[in-house]
N, C-alpha and C. Protein backbone atom coordinates (compact mmCIF):
# COMPACT_ATOMS: atom_id res chain seq x y z
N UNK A 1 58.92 89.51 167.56
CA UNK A 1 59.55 88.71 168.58
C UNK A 1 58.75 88.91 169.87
N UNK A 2 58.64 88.09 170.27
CA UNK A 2 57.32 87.86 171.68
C UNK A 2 58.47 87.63 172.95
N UNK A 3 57.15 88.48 173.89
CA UNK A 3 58.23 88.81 175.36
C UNK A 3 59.31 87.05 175.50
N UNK A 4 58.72 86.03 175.67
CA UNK A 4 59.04 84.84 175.98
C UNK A 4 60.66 84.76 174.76
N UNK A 5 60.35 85.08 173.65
CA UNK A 5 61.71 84.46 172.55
C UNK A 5 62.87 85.93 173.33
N UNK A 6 62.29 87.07 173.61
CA UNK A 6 63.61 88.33 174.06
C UNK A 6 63.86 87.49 175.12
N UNK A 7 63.33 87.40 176.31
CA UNK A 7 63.52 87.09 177.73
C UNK A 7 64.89 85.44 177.12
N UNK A 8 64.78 84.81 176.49
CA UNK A 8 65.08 83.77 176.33
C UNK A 8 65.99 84.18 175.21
N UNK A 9 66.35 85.45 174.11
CA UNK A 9 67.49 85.51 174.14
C UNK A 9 68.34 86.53 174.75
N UNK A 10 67.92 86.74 175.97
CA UNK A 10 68.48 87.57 176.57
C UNK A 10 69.85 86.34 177.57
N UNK A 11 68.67 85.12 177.80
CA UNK A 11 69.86 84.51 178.71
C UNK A 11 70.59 83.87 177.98
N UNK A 12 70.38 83.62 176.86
CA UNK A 12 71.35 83.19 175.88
C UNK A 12 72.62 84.17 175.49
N UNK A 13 72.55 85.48 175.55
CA UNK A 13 73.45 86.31 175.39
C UNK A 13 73.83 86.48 176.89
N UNK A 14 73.54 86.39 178.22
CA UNK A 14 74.13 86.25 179.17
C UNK A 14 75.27 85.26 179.56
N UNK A 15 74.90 83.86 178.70
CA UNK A 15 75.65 82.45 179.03
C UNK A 15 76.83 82.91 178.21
N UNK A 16 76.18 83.52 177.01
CA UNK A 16 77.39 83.44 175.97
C UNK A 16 78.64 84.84 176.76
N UNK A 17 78.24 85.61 177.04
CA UNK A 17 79.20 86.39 177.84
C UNK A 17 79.81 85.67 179.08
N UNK A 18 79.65 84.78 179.87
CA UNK A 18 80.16 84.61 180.97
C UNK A 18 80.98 83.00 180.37
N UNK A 19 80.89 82.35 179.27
CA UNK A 19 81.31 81.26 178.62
C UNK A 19 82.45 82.30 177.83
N UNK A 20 82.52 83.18 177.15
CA UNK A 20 83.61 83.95 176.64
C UNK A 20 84.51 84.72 177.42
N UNK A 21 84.21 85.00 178.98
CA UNK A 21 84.83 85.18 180.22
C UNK A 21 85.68 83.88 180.47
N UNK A 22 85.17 82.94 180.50
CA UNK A 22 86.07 81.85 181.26
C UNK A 22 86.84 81.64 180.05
N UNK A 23 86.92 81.50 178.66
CA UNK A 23 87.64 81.19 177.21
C UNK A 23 88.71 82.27 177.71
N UNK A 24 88.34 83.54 178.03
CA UNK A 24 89.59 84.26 177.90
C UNK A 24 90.22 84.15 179.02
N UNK A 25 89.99 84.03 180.58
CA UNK A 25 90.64 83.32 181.69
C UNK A 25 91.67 82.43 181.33
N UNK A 26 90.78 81.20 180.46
CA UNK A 26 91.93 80.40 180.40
C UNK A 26 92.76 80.62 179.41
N UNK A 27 92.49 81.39 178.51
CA UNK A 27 93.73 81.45 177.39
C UNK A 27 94.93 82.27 178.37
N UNK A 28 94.26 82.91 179.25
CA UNK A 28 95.40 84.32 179.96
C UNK A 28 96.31 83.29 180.89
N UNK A 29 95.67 82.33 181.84
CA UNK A 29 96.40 81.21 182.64
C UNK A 29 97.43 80.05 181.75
N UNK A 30 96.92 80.23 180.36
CA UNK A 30 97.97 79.66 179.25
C UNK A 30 98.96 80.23 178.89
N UNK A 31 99.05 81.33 178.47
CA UNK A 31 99.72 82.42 178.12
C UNK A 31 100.53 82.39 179.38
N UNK A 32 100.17 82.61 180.51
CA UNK A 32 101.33 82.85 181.96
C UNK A 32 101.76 81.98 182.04
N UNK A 33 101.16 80.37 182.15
CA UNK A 33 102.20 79.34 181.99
C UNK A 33 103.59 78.84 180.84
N UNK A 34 103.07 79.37 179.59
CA UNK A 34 103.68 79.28 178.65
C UNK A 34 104.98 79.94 178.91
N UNK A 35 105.00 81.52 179.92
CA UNK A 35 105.97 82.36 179.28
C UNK A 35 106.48 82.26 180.96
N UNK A 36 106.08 81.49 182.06
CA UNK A 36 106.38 81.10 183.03
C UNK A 36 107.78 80.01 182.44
N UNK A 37 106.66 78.89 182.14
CA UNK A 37 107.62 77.90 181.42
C UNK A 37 109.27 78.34 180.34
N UNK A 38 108.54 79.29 179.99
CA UNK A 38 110.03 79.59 178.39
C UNK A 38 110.93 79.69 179.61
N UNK A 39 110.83 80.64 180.67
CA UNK A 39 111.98 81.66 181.60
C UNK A 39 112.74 80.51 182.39
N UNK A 40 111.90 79.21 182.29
CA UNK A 40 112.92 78.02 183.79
C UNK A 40 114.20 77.21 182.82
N UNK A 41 114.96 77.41 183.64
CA UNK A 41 116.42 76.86 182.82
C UNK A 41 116.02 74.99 182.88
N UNK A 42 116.03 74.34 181.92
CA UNK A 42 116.44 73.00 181.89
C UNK A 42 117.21 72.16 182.84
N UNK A 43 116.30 70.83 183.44
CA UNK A 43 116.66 70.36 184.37
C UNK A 43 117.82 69.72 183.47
N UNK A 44 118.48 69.06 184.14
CA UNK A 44 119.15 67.22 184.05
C UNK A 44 117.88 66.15 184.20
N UNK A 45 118.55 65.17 183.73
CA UNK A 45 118.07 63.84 184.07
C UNK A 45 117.47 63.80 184.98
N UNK A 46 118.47 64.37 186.06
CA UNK A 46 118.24 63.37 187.96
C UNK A 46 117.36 64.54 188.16
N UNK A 47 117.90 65.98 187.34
CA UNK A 47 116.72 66.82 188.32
C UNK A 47 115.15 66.58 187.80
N UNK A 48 115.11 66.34 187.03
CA UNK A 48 113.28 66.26 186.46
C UNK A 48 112.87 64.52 187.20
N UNK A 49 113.85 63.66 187.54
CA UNK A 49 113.36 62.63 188.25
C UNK A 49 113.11 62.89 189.98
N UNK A 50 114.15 63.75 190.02
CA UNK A 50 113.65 64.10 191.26
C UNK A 50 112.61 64.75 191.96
N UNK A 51 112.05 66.08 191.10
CA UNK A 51 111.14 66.20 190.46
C UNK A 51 109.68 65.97 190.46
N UNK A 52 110.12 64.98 189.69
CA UNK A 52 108.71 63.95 189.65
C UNK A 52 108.55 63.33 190.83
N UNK A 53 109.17 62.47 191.43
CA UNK A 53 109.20 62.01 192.44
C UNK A 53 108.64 62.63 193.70
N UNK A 54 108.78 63.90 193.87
CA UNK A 54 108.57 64.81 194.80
C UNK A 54 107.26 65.38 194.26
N UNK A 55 106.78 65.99 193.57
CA UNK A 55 105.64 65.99 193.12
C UNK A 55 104.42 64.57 193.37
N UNK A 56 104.46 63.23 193.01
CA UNK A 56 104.20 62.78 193.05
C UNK A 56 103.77 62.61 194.69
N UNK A 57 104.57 62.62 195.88
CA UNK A 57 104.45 62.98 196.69
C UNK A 57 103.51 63.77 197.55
N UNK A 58 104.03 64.91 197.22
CA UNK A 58 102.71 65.99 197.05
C UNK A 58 101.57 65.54 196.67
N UNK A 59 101.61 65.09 195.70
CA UNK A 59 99.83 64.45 195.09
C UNK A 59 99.25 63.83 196.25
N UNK A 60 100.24 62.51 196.73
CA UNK A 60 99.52 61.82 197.56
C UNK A 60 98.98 62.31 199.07
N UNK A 61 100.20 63.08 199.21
CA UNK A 61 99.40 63.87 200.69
C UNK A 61 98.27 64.87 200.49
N UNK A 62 97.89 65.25 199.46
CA UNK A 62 97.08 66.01 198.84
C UNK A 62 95.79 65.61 199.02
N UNK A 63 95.73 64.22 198.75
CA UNK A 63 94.42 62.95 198.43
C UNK A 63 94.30 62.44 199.93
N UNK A 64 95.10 62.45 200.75
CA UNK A 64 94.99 61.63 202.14
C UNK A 64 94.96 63.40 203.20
N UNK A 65 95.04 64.30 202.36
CA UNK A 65 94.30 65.02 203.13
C UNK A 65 95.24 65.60 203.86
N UNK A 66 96.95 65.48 203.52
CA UNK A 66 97.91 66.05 204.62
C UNK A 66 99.07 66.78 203.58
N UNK A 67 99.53 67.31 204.36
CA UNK A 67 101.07 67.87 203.21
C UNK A 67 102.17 67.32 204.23
């Protein structure tokens, strides 16, 4: 194996460590949402429309740059 093929799988085993860093990030930000999610009691109707509505909200001041 010639300096050029190590050097070159060296950054290949670098990508692959910092690509298996972010895989497990996000499985861990899944996992917290998941068990975030189980713990919230069930809206109503009006509350998940309301909800939305208000969220939606948020979005837009978000995009125009204001809250």
């Amino acid at each position: 194996m010639g300096p050029s093929q190590v050097s070159a799988l060296k950054r290949i085993m670098q990508e692959n460590a910092r690509l298996k860093k972010l895989v497990a990030e996000r499985d861990l930000k899944i996992d917290v949402m998941k068990e975030i999610a189980s713990k919230q009691p069930m809206r109503s109707a009006e509350g998940r429309r309301t909800a939305a509505s208000s969220g939606r909200h948020v979005r837009r001041s978000l995009r125009a740059g204001t809250t």
